[in-house]
C-alpha atoms as a PDB file:
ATOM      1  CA  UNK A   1      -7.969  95.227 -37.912  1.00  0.00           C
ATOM      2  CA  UNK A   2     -10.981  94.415 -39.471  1.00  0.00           C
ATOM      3  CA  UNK A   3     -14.522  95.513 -37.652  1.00  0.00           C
ATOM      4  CA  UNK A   4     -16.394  92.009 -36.419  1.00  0.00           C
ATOM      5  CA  UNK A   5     -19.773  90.870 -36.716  1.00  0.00           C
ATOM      6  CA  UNK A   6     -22.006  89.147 -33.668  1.00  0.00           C
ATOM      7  CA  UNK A   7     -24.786  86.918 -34.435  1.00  0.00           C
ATOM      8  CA  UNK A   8     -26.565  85.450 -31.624  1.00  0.00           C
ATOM      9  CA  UNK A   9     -27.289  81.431 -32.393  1.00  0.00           C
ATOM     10  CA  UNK A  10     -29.942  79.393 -30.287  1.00  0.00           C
ATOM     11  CA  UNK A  11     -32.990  79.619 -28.428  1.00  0.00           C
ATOM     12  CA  UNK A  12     -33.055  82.121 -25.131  1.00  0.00           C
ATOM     13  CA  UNK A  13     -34.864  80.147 -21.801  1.00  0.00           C
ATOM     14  CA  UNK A  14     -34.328  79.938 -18.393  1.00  0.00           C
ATOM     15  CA  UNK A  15     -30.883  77.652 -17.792  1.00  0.00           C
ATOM     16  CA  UNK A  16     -30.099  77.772 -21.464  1.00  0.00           C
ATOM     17  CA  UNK A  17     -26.942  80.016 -22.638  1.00  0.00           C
ATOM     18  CA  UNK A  18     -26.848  81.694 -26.202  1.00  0.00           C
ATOM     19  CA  UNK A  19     -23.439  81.197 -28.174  1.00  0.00           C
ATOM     20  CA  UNK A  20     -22.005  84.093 -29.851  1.00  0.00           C
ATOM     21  CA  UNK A  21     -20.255  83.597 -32.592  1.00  0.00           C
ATOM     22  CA  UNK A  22     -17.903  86.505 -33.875  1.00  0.00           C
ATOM     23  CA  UNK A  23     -15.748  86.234 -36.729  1.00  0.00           C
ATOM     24  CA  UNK A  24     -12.975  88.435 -37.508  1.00  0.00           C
ATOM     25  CA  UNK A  25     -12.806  89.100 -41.209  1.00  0.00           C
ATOM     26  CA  UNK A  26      -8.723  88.981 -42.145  1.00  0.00           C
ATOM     27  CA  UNK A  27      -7.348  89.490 -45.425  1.00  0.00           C
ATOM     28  CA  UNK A  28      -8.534  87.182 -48.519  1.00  0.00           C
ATOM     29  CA  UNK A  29      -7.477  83.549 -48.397  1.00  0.00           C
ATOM     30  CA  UNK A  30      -7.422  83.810 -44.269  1.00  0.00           C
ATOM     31  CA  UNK A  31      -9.698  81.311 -42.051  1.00  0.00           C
ATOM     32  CA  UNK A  32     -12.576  82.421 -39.769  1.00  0.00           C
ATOM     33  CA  UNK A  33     -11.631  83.120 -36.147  1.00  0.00           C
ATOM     34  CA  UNK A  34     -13.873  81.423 -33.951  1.00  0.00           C
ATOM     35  CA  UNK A  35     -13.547  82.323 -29.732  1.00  0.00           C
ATOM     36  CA  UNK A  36     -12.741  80.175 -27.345  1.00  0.00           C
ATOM     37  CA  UNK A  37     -15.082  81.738 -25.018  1.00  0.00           C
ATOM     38  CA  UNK A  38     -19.283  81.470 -25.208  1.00  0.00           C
ATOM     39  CA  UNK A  39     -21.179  84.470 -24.345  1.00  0.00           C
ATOM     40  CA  UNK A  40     -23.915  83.666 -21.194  1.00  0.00           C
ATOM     41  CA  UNK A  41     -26.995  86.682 -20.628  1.00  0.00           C
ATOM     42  CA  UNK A  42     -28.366  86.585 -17.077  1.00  0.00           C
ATOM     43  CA  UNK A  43     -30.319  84.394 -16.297  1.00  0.00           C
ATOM     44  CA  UNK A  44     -34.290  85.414 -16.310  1.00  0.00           C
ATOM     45  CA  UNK A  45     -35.856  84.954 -12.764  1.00  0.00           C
ATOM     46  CA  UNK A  46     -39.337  82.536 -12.559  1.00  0.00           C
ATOM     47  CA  UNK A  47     -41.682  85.810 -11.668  1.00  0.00           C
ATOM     48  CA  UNK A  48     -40.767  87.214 -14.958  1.00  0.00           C
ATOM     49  CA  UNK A  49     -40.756  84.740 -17.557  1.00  0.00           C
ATOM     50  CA  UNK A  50     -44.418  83.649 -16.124  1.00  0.00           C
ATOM     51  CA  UNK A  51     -45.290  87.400 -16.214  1.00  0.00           C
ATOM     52  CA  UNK A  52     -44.046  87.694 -19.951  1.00  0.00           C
ATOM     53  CA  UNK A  53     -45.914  84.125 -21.244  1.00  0.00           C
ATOM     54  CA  UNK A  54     -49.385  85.370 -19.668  1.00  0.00           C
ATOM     55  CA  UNK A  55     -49.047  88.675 -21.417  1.00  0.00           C
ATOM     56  CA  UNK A  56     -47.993  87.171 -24.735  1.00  0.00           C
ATOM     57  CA  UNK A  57     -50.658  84.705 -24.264  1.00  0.00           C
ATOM     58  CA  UNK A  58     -53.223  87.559 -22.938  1.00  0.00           C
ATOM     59  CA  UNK A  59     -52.371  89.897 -26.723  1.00  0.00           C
ATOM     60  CA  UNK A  60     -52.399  87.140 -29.201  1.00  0.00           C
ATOM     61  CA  UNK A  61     -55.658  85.243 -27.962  1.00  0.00           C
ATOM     62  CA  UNK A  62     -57.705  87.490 -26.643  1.00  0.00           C
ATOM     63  CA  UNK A  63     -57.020  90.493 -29.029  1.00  0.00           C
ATOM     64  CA  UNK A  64     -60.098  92.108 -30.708  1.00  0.00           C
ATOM     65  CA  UNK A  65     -62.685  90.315 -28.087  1.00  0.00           C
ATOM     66  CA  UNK A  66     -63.636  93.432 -26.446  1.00  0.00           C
ATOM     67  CA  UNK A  67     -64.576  94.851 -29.283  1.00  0.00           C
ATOM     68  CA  UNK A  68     -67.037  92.258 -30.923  1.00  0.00           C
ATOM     69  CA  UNK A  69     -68.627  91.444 -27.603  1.00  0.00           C
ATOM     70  CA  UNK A  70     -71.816  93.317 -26.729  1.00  0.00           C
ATOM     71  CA  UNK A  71     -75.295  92.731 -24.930  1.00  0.00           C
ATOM     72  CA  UNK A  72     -78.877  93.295 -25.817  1.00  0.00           C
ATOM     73  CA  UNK A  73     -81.431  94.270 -23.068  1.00  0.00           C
ATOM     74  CA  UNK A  74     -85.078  95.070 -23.087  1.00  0.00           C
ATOM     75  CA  UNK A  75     -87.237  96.638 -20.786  1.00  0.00           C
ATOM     76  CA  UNK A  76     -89.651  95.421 -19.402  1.00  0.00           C
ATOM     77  CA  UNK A  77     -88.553  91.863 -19.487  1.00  0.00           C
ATOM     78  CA  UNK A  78     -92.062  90.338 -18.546  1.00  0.00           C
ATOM     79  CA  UNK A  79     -95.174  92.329 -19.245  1.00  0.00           C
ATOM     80  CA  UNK A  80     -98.928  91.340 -19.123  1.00  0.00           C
ATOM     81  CA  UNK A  81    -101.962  93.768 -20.086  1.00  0.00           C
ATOM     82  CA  UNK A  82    -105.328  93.176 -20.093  1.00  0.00           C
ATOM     83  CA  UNK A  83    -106.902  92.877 -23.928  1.00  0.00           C
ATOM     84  CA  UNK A  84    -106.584  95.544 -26.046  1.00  0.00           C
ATOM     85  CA  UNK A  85    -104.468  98.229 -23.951  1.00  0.00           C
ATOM     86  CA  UNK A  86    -101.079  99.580 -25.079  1.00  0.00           C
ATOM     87  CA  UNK A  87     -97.631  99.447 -23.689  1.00  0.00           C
ATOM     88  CA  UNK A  88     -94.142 101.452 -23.977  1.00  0.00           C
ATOM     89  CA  UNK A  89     -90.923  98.646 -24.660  1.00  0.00           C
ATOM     90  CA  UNK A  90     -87.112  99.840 -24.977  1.00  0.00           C
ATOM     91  CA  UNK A  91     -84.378  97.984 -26.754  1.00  0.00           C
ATOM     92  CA  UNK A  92     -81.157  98.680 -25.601  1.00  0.00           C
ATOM     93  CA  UNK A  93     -78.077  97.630 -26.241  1.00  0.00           C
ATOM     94  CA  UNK A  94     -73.829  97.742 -25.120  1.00  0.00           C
ATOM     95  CA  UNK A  95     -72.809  98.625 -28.723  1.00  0.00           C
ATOM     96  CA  UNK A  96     -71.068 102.407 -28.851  1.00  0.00           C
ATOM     97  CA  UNK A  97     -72.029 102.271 -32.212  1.00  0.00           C
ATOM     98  CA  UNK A  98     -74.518  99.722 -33.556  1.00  0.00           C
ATOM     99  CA  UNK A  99     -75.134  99.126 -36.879  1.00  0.00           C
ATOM    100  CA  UNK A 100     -78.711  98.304 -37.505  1.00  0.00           C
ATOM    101  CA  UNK A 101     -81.384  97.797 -34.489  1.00  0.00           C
ATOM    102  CA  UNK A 102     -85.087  97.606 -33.634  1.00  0.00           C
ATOM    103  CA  UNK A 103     -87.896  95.395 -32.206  1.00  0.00           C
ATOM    104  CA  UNK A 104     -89.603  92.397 -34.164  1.00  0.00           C
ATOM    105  CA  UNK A 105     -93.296  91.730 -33.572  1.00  0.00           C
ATOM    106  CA  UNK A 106     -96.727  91.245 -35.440  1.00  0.00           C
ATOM    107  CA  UNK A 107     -98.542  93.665 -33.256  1.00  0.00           C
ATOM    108  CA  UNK A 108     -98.856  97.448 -34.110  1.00  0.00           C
ATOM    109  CA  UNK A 109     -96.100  99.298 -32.948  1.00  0.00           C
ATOM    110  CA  UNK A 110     -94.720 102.729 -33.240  1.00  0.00           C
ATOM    111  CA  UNK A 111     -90.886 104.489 -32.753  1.00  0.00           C
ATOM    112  CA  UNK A 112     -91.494 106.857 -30.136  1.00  0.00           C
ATOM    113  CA  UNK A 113     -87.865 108.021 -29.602  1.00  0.00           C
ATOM    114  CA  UNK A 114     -84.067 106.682 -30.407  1.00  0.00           C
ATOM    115  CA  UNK A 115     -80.470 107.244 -29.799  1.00  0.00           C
ATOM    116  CA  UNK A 116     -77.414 105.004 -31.166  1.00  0.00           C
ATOM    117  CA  UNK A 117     -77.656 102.659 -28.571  1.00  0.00           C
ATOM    118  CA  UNK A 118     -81.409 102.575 -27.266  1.00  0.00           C
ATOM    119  CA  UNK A 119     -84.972 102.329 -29.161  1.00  0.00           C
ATOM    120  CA  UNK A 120     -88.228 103.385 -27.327  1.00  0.00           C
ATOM    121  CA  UNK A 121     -91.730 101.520 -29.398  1.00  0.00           C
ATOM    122  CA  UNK A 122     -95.178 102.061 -28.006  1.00  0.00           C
ATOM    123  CA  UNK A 123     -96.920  98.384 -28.744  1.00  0.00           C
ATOM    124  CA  UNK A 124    -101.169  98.930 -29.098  1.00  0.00           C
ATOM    125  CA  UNK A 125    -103.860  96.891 -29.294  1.00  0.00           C
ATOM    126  CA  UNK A 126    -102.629  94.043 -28.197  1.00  0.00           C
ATOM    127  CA  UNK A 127    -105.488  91.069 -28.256  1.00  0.00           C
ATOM    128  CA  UNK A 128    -102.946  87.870 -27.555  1.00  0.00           C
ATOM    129  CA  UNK A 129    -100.180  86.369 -26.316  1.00  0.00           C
ATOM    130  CA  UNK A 130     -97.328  87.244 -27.955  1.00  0.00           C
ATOM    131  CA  UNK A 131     -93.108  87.147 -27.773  1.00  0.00           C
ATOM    132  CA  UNK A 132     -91.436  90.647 -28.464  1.00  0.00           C
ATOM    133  CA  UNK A 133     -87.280  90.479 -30.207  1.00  0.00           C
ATOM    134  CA  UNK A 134     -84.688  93.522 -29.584  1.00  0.00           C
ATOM    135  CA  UNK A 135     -82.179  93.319 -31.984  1.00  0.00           C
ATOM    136  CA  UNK A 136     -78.985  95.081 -32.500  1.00  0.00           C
ATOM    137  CA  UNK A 137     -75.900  94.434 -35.020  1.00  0.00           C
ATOM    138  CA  UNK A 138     -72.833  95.301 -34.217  1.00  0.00           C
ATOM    139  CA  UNK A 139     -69.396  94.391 -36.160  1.00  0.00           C
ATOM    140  CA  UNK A 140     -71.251  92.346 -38.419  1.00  0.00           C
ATOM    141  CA  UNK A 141     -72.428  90.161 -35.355  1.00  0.00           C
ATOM    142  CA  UNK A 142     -76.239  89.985 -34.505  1.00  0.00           C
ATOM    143  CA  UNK A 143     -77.461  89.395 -31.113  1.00  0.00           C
ATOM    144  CA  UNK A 144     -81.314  90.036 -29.799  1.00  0.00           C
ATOM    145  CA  UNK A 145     -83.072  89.526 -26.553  1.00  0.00           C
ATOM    146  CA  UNK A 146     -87.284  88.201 -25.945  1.00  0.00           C
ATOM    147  CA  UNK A 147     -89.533  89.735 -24.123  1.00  0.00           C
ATOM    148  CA  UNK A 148     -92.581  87.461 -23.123  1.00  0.00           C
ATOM    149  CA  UNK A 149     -96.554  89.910 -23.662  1.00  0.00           C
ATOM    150  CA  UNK A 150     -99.434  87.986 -21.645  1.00  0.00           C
ATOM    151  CA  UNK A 151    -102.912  89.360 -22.148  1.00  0.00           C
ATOM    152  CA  UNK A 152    -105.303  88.417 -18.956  1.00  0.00           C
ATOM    153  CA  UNK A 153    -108.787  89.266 -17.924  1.00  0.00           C
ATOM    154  CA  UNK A 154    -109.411  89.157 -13.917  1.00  0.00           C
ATOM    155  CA  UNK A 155    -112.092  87.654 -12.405  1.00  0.00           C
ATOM    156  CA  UNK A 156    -115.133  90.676 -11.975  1.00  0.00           C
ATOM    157  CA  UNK A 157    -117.825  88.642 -11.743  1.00  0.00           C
ATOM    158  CA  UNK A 158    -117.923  85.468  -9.688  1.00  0.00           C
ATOM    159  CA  UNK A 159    -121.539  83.606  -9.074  1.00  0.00           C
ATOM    160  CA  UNK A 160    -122.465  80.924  -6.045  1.00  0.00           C
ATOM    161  CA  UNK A 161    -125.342  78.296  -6.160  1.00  0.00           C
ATOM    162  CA  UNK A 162    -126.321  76.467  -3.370  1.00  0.00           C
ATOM    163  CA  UNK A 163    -129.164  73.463  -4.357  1.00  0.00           C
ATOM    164  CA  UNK A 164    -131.211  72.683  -2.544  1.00  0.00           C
ATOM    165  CA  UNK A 165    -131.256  75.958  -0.466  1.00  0.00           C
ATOM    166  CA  UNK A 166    -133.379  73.745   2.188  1.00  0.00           C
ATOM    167  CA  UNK A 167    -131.589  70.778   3.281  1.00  0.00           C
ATOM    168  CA  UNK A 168    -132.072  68.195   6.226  1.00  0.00           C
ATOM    169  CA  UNK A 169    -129.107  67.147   8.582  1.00  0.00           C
ATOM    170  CA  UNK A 170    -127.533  64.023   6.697  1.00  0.00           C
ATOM    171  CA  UNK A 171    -128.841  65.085   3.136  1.00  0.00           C
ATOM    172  CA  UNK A 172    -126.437  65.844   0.539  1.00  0.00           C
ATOM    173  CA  UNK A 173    -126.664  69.308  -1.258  1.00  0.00           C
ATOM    174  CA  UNK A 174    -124.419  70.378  -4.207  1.00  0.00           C
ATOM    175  CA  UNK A 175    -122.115  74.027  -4.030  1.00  0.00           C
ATOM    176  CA  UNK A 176    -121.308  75.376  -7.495  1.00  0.00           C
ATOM    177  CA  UNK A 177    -119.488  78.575  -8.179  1.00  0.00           C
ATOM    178  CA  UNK A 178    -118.915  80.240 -11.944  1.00  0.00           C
ATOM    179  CA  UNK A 179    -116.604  83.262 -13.327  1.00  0.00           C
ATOM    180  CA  UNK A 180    -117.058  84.093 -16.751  1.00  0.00           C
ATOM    181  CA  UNK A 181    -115.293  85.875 -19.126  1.00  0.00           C
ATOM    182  CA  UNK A 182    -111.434  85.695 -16.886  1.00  0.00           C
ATOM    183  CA  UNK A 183    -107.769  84.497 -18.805  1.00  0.00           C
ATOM    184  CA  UNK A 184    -105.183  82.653 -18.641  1.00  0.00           C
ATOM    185  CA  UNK A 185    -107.667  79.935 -16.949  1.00  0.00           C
ATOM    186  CA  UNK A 186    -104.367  77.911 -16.211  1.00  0.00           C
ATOM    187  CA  UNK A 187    -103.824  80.849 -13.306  1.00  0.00           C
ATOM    188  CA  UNK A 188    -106.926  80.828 -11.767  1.00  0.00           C
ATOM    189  CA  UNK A 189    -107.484  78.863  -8.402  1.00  0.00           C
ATOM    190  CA  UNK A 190    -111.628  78.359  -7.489  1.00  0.00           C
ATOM    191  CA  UNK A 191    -111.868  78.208  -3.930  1.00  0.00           C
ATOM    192  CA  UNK A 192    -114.984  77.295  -2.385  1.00  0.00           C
ATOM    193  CA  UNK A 193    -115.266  78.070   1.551  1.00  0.00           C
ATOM    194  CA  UNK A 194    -117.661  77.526   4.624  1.00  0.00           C
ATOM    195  CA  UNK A 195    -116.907  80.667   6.596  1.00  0.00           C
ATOM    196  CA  UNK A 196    -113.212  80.430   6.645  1.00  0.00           C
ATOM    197  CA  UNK A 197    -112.794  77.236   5.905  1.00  0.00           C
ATOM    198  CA  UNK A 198    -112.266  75.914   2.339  1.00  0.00           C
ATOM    199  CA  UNK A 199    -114.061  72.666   1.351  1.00  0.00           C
ATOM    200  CA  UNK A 200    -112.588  72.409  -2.269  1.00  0.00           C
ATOM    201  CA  UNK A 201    -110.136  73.911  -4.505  1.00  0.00           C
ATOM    202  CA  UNK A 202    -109.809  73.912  -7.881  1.00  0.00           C
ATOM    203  CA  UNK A 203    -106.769  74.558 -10.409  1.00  0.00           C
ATOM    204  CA  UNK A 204    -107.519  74.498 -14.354  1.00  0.00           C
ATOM    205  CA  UNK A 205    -104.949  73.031 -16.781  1.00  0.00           C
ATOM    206  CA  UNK A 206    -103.302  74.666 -19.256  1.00  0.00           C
ATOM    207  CA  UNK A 207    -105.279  73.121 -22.814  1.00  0.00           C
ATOM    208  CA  UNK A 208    -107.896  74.903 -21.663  1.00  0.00           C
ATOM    209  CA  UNK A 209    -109.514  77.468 -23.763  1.00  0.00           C
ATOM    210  CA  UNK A 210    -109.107  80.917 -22.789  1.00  0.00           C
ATOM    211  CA  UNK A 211    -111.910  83.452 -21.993  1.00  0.00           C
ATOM    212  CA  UNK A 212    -114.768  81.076 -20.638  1.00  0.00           C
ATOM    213  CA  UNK A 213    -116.257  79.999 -18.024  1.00  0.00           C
ATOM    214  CA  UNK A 214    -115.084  78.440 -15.410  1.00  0.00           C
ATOM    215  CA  UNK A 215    -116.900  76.618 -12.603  1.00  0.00           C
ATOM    216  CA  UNK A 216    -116.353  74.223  -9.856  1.00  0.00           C
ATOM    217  CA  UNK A 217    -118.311  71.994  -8.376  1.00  0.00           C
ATOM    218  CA  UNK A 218    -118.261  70.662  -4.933  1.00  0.00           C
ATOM    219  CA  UNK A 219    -121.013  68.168  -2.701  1.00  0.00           C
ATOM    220  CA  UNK A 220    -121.006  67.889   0.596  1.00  0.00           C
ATOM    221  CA  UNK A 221    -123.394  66.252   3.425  1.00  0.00           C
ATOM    222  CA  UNK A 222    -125.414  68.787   5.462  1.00  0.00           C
ATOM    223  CA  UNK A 223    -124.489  69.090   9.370  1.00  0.00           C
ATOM    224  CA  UNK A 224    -126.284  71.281  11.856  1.00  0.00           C
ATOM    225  CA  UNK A 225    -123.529  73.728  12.548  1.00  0.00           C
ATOM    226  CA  UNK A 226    -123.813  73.965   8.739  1.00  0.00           C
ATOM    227  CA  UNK A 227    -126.938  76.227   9.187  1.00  0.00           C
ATOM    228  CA  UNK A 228    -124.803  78.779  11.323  1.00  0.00           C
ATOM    229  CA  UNK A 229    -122.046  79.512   8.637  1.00  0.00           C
ATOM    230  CA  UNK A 230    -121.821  81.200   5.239  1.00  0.00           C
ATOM    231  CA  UNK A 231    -121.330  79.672   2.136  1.00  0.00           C
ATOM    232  CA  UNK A 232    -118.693  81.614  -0.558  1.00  0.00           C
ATOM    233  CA  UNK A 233    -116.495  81.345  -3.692  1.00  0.00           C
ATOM    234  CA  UNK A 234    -113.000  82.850  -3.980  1.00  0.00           C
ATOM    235  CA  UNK A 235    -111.675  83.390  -7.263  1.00  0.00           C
ATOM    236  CA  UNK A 236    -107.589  84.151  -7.459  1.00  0.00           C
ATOM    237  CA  UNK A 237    -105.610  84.761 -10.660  1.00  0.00           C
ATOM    238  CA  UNK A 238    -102.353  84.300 -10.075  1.00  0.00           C
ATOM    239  CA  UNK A 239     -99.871  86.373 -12.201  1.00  0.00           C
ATOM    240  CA  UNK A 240     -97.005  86.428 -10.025  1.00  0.00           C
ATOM    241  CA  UNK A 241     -94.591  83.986 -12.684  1.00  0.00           C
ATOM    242  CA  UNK A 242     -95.330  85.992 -15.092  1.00  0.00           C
ATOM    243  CA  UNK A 243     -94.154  89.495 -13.646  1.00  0.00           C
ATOM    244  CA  UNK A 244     -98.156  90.393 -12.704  1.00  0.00           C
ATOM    245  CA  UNK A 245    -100.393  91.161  -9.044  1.00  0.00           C
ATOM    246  CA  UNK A 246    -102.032  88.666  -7.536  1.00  0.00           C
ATOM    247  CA  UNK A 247    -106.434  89.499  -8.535  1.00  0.00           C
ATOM    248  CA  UNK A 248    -109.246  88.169  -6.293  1.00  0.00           C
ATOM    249  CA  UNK A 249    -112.910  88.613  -6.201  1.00  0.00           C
ATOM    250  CA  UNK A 250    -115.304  87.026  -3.783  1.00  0.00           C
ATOM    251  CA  UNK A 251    -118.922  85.858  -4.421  1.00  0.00           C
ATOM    252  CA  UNK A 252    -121.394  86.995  -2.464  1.00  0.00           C
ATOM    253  CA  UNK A 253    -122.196  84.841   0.694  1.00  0.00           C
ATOM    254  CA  UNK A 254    -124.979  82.683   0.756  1.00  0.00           C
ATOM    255  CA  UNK A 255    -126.534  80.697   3.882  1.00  0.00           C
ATOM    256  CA  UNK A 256    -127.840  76.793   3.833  1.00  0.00           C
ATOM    257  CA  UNK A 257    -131.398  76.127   5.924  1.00  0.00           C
ATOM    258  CA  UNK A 258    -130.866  73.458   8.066  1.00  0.00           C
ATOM    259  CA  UNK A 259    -133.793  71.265   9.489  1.00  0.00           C
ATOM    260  CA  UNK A 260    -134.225  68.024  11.266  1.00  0.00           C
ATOM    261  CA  UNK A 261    -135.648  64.854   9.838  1.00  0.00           C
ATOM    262  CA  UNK A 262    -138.930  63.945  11.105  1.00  0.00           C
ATOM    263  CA  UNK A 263    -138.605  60.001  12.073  1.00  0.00           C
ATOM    264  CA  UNK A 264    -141.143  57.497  10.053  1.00  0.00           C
ATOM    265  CA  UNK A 265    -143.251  56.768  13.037  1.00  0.00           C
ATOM    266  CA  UNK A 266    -144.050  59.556  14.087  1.00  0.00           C
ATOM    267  CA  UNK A 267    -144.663  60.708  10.304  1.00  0.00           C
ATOM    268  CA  UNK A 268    -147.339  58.424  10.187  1.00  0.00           C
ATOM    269  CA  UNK A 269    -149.062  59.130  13.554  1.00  0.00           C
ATOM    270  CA  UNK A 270    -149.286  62.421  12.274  1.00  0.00           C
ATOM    271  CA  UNK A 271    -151.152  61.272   8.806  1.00  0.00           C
ATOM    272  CA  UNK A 272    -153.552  59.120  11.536  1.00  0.00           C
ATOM    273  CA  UNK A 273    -154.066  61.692  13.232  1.00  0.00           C
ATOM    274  CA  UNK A 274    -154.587  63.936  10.567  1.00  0.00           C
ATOM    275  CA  UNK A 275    -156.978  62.014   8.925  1.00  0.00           C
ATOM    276  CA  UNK A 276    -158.831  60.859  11.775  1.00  0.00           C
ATOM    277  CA  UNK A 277    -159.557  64.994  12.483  1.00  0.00           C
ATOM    278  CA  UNK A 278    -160.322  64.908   8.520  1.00  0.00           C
ATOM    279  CA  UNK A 279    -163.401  61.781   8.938  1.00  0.00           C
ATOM    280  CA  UNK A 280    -164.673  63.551  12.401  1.00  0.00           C
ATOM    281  CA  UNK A 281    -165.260  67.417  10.581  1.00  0.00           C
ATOM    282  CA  UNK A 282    -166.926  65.617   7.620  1.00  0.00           C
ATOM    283  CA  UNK A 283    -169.143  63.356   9.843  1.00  0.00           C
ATOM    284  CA  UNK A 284    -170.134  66.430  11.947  1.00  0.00           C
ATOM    285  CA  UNK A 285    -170.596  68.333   8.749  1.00  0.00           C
ATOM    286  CA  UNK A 286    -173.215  65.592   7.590  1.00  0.00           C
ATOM    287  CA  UNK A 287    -175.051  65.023  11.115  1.00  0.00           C
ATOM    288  CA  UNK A 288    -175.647  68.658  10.958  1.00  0.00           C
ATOM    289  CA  UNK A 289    -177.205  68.998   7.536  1.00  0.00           C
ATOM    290  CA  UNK A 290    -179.002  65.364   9.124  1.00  0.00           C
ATOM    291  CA  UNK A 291    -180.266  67.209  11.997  1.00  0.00           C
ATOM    292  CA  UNK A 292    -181.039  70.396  10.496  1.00  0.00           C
ATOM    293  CA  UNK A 293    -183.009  68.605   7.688  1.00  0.00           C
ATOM    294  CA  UNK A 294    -185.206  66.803  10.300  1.00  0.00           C
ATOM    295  CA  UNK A 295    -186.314  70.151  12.389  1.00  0.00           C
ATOM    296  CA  UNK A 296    -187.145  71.880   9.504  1.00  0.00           C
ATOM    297  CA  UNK A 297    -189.702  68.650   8.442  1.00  0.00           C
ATOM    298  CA  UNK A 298    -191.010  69.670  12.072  1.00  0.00           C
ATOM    299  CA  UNK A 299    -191.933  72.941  11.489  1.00  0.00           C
ATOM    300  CA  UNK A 300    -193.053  72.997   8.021  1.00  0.00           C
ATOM    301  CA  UNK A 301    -194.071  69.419   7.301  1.00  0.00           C
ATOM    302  CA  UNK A 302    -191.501  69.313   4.553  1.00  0.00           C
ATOM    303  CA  UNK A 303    -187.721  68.482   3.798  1.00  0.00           C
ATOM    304  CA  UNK A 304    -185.732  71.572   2.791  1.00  0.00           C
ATOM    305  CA  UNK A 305    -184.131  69.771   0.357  1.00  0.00           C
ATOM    306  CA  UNK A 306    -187.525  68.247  -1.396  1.00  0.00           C
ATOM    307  CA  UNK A 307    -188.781  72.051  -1.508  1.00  0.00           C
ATOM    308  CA  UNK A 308    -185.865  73.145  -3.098  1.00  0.00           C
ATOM    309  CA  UNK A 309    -185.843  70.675  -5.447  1.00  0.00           C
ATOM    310  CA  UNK A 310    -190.037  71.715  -6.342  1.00  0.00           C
ATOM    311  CA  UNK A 311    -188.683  75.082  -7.035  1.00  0.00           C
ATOM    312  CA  UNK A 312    -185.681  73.872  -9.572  1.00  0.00           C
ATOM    313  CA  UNK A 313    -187.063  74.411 -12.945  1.00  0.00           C
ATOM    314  CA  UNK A 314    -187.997  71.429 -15.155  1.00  0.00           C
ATOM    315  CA  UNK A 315    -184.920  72.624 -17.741  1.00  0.00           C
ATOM    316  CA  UNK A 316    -182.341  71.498 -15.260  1.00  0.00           C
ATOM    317  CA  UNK A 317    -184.004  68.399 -13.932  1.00  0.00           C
ATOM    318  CA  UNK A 318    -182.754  65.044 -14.680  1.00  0.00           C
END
């Protein structure tokens, strides 16, 4: 008998059978021998064809992603400094074994230590604003991270006016309050206060220019109880968005004088008055010299007035 060959025709699923074909090789010139008989596998339960498709699914899409994918960090994410002053940064990244890394920026900086995966840079003299880029390659792919620099200058010196310093009830007087020399002005609040109380607040924009002076301007109406309370300024710069402290500095206080307004008529009894006293002392003045003239034309038979002017020299006569 000759030995037989299987080949297994169709496609294999779940409620599908696979025909097999055998054919019996018999002496030259005899026909094929096909059986009567198909041959049926087992059928393949629903928890294990699923499990198979995901896995297939899982090795032919998703093959090689764990390798290409990697992440860039740098520390610290936000930093601010005041002008001129130095910082440390590290770049960082997931990649065992990166190709080419390091940090982009136009400021000075300098490569204080490295490993494969991590680069530490010391940043100086740093004047402005600036955006610092990690960057690592790995696989041929490139990926980088930002790190946002913001130079500031707190308020140190803050100044408060009061005009006029001498005010009466129902007058209006003017409160002005400067700080030079502070950035970014679009952080700094101006907040000028009657004891505790704040009578006006002031925020500047953005388009403003940094590292000048800023002042705000408030008027207000004298009141009596005004005379009783101190007048400040409160400068805040507000850092906290950008990863900074919160910096405030107070003027120093200053106090209003407070008087009442002397009504119109009595203002001008006082000038009658006044000028009444003024017309009595000058009369009295002149009746005395009167008087006085007369006893000494008594006494001597002269005026002391026509003797003294006998004695005047001729130069200085008229």
């Amino acid at each position: 008998m000759q030995s037989s060959v299987c080949r297994r025709l169709g496609i294999l699923g779940r409620g599908q059978t696979c025909a097999l074909t055998c054919a019996l090789r018999l002496p030259p010139g005899s026909p094929w021998l096909v059986p009567a008989r198909p041959w049926t596998p087992p059928e393949m339960s629903s928890f294990g064809f699923g499990t198979l498709t995901v896995a297939l699914f899982a090795l032919v899409c998703c093959s090689g992603s764990d390798e290409k994918a990697f992440e860039v960090h740098v520390r610290p994410e936000k930093l601010i400094v005041e002008p001129k002053e130095s910082l440390k940064v590290n770049c960082s990244t997931t990649c065992n074994q990166p190709e080419v890394g390091g940090l982009e920026t136009s400021l000075n900086k300098i490569l204080l230590a490295e490993q494969a995966q991590w680069k530490h840079y010391l940043i100086s003299n740093i004047s402005h604003d600036t955006v610092l880029w990690c960057h690592f390659t790995c696989s041929g792919k490139q990926e980088s991270m930002s790190s946002n620099v913001s130079v500031y200058q707190p308020p140190k010196q803050v100044f408060l006016t009061l005009q006029p310093t001498w005010v009466a009830v129902g007058k209006s007087f003017t409160i002005e309050c400067r700080v030079p020399a502070v950035e970014p002005l679009d952080r700094l609040t101006l907040f000028l206060l009657r004891g505790n109380e704040t009578l006006h607040s002031q925020t500047f924009g953005k388009a403003a220019p940094a590292l000048q002076e800023a002042t705000a301007t408030f008027s207000s109406t004298a009141h009596r109880e005004d005379g009783h309370h101190n007048f400040s300024c409160l400068a805040e710069l507000n850092l906290t968005s950008r990863g900074g402290d919160v910096f405030q500095k107070h003027s120093a206080p200053k106090m209003l004088e407070i008087y009442e307004p002397v009504p119109d008529s009595q203002m001008v009894i006082i000038v009658l008055v006044v000028s009444v006293l003024l017309f009595l002392f000058v009369t009295s003045v002149l009746l005395c010299f009167i008087f006085s003239q007369h006893w000494r034309q008594r006494r001597t038979g002269t005026y002391g007035v026509r003797a003294a002017w006998r004695r005047l020299p001729q130069a200085f006569r008229p």
